[in-house]
Each structure stands twice: as C-alpha cells, then as structure tokens.
Protein backbone atom coordinates (compact mmCIF):
# COMPACT_ATOMS: atom_id res chain seq x y z
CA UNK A 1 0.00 0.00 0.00
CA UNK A 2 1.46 3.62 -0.74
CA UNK A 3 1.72 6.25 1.61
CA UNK A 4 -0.87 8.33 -0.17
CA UNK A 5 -3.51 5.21 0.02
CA UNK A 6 -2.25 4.70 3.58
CA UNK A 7 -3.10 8.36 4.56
CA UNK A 8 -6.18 8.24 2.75
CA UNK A 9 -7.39 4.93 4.70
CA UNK A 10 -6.65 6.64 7.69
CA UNK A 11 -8.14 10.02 7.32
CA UNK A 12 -11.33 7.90 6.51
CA UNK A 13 -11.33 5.53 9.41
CA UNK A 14 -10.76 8.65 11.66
CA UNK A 15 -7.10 7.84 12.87
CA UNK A 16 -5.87 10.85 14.34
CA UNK A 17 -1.85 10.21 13.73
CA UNK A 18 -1.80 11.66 10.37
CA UNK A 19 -0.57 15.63 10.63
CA UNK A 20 -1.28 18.20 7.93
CA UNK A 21 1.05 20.71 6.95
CA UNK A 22 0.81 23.54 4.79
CA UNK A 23 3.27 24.96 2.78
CA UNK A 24 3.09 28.41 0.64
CA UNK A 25 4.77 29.27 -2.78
CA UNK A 26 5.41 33.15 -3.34
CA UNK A 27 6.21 33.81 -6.83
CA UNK A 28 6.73 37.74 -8.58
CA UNK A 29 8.58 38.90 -11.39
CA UNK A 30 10.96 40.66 -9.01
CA UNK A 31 12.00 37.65 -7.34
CA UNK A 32 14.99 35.58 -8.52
CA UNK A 33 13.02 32.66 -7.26
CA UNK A 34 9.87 31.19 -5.65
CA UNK A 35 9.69 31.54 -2.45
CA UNK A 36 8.82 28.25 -0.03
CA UNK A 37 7.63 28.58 3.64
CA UNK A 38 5.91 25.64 5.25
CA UNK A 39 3.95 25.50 8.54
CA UNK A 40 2.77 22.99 11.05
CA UNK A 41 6.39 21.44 11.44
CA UNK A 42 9.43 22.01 13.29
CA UNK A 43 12.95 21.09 12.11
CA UNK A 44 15.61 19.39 14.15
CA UNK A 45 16.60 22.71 15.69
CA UNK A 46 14.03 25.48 15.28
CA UNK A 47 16.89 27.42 13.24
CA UNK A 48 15.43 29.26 10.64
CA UNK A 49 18.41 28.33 8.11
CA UNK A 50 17.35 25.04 8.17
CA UNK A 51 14.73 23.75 5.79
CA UNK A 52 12.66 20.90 4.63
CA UNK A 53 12.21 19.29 1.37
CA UNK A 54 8.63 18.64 0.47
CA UNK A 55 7.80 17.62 -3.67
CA UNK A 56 5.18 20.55 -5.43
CA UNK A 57 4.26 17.85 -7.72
CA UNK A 58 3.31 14.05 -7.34
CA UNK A 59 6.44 12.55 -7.91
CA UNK A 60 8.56 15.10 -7.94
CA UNK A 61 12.06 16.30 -6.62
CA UNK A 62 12.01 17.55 -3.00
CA UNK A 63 11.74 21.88 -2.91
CA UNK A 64 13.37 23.19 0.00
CA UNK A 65 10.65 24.64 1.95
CA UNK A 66 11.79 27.23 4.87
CA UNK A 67 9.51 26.68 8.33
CA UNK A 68 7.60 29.71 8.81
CA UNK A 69 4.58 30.50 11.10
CA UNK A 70 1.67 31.25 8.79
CA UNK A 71 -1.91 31.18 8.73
CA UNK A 72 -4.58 31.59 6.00
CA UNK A 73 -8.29 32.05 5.48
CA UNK A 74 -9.24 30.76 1.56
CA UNK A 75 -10.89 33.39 -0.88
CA UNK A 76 -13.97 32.08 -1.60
CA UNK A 77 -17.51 33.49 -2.72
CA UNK A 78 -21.04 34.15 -1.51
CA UNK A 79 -24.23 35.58 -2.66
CA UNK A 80 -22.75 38.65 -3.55
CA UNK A 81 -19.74 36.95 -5.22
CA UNK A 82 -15.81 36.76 -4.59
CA UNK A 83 -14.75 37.20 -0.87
CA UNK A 84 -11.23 38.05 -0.40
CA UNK A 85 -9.28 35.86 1.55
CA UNK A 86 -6.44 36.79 3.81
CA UNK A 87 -2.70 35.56 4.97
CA UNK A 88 -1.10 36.60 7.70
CA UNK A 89 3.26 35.57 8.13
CA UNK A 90 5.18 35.77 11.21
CA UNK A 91 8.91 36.55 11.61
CA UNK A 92 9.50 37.28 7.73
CA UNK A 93 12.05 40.32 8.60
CA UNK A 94 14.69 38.01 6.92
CA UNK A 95 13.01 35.90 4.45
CA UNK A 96 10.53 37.85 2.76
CA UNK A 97 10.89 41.61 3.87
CA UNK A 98 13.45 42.15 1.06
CA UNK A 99 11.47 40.23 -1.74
CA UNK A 100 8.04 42.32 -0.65
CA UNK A 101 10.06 46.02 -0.76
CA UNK A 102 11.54 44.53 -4.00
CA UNK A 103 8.03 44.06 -5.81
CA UNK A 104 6.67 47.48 -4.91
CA UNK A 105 6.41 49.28 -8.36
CA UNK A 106 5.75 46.29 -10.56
CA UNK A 107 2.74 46.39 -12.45
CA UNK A 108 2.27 42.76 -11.66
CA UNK A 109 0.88 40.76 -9.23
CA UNK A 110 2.22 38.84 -6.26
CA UNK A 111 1.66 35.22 -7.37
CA UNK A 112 0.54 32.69 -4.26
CA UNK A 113 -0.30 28.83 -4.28
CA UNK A 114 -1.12 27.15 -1.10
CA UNK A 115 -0.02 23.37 -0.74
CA UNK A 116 -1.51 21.05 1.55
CA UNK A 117 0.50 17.85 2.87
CA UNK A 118 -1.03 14.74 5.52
CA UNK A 119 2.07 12.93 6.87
CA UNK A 120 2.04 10.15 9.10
CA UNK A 121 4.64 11.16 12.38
CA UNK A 122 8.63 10.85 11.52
CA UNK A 123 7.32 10.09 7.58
CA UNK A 124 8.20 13.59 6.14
CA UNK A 125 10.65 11.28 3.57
CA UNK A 126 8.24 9.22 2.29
CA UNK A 127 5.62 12.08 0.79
CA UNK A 128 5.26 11.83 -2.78
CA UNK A 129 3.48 14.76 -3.34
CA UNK A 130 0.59 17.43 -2.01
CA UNK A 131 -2.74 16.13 -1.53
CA UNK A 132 -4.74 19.19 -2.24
CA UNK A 133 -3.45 22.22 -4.26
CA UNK A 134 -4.77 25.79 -3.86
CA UNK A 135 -3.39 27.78 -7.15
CA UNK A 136 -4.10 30.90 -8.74
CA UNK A 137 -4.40 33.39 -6.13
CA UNK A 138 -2.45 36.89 -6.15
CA UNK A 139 -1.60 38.55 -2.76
CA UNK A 140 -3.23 42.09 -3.76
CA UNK A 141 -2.74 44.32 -0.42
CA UNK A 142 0.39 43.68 1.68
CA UNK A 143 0.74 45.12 5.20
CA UNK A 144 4.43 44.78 5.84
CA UNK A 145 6.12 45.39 9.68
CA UNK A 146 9.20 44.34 11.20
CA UNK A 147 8.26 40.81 11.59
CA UNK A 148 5.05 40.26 10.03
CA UNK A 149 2.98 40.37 6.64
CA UNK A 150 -0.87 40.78 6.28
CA UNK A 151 -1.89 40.35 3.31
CA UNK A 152 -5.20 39.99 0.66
CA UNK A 153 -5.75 37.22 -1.10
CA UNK A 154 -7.78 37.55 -4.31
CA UNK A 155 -8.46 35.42 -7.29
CA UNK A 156 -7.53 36.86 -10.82
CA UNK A 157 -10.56 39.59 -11.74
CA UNK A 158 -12.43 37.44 -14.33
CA UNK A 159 -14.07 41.06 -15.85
CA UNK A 160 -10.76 40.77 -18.17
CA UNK A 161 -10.83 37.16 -18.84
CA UNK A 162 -12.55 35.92 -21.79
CA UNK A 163 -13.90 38.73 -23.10
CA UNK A 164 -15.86 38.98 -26.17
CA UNK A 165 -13.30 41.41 -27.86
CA UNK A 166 -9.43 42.18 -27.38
CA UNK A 167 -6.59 40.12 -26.98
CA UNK A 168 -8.33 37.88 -24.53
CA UNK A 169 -11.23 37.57 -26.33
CA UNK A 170 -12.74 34.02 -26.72
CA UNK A 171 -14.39 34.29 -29.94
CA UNK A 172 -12.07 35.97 -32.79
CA UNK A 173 -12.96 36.79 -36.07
CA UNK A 174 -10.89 34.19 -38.02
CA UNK A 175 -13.09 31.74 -35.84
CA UNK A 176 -16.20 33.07 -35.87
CA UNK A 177 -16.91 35.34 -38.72
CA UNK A 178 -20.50 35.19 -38.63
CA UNK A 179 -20.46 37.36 -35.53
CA UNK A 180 -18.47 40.04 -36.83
CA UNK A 181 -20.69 40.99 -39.87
C-alpha cells in the first residue's frame, strides 16, 4: 500500500496520527526565485536556516521549503460573489521583507499557491506529493512590519478574462466570422 492510500485509509477511518502541513509558494517577477515557507512542522533545531524538502508535484524532486509560522483564510464566494481571503506571516524580517520592498512598483501581481501535505509522524521522507493544491491566487494588499505580513488574497478579476473582444477575447474573427458581420 502507498503512503498516499495509507493516509487516505486513515483520514477515513478517523485515525488521528496523520498531521497536515501547509506549505506556501510566493512567486513575482521581481523575485529571482519562488519563495517556499511551510507550517505545522518544526525542524531538528528550530533554526530558521534550516529547511525541509517537500515535492510541489506528485512525484517530484524535494523543494526546499523554509519553516515559517503562517496562517490563512481561503478566498472564496457568496451571494454577492468573490470574498477576499487573507494571509497573515510571522517573523518574515529576513526571508521575505526584502522580496516584498523589491516588488513594490511592478505592475504585476504577487503570485501565491497554497499546498496542503497529511504525513504520518517521523514520515516527512516518504511524501510523494501534495494532496490538495490551492493555485491561482495573487496577494493584492500587503501590510508589511518588522516581523510580520498581512496580506489579501484575491483570485484573478475574471471582468478581463474571456472577453468577447481584445486580446483575450474568446471568440475571434478568423473563428467566428458570422459574428463580426
């Protein structure tokens, strides 16, 4: 049996050893690279140089992911449509203060996915991959201190997303010329 079917077996049944951790990819065209905080873990230490490898993919390569404090409430919708959702990081004066100054100007958003990991105890080695994926949201207000960051989290504004005309449009005239004429 694989770990995955193992964990699955034993979030059903109701066995409480299984742990879930969440990790957090920042991504912005200022950064050189992603950034990769994960919470709900502790390393051998505590030190924050120290990180853990966790795969973004089934099946893929171990990322280094640094252990952060973090906390997040989806973005979701209700009767009167999207809700924003929000993020809030603790002690980022080192890891992410620089990257957040660094993207102030940019006409371009602040890129987040949210990955969600059940381990069994002392099994961090054996994960193959996340078991549930939250992509696609963009961290829209920022609220930056000394060792924290607040932030919004929104999904991409679908007013300019398959639009009837432009360069996102979804019918074009090569296409569709019937609606043109």
């Amino acid at each position: 049996m694989t770990l995955k079917a193992a964990l699955a077996e034993s979030y059903a049944s109701g066995d409480e050893d299984g742990v879930t951790i969440t990790a957090a990819q920042l991504d912005h065209a200022s950064f050189e690279a992603p950034v990769f905080v994960v919470t709900g873990i502790d390393t051998a230490t505590g030190e924050p140089a120290e990180t853990v490898g966790l795969p973004i993919d089934e099946g893929g390569a171990p990322v280094p992911h640094t252990p952060c404090g973090f906390s997040f409430v989806r973005a979701g919708a209700d009767h009167d449509g999207p809700t924003d959702g929000k993020v809030q990081m603790d002690n980022v004066s080192d890891l992410l203060h620089g990257h957040l100054k660094g993207a102030i100007g940019y006409n371009q958003p602040i890129l987040v996915t949210f990955r969600q990991y059940r381990i069994l105890p002392g099994a961090i080695a054996e994960v193959s991959g996340p078991d549930e994926v939250i992509e696609g949201l963009r961290l829209a207000v920022v609220d930056l201190t000394a060792d924290t960051a607040e932030g919004t989290l929104t999904w991409e504004d679908g007013r300019s997303v398959n639009v009837p005309t432009g360069p996102d449009a979804f019918f074009d005239r090569a296409s569709y010329p019937g609606l043109f004429s």
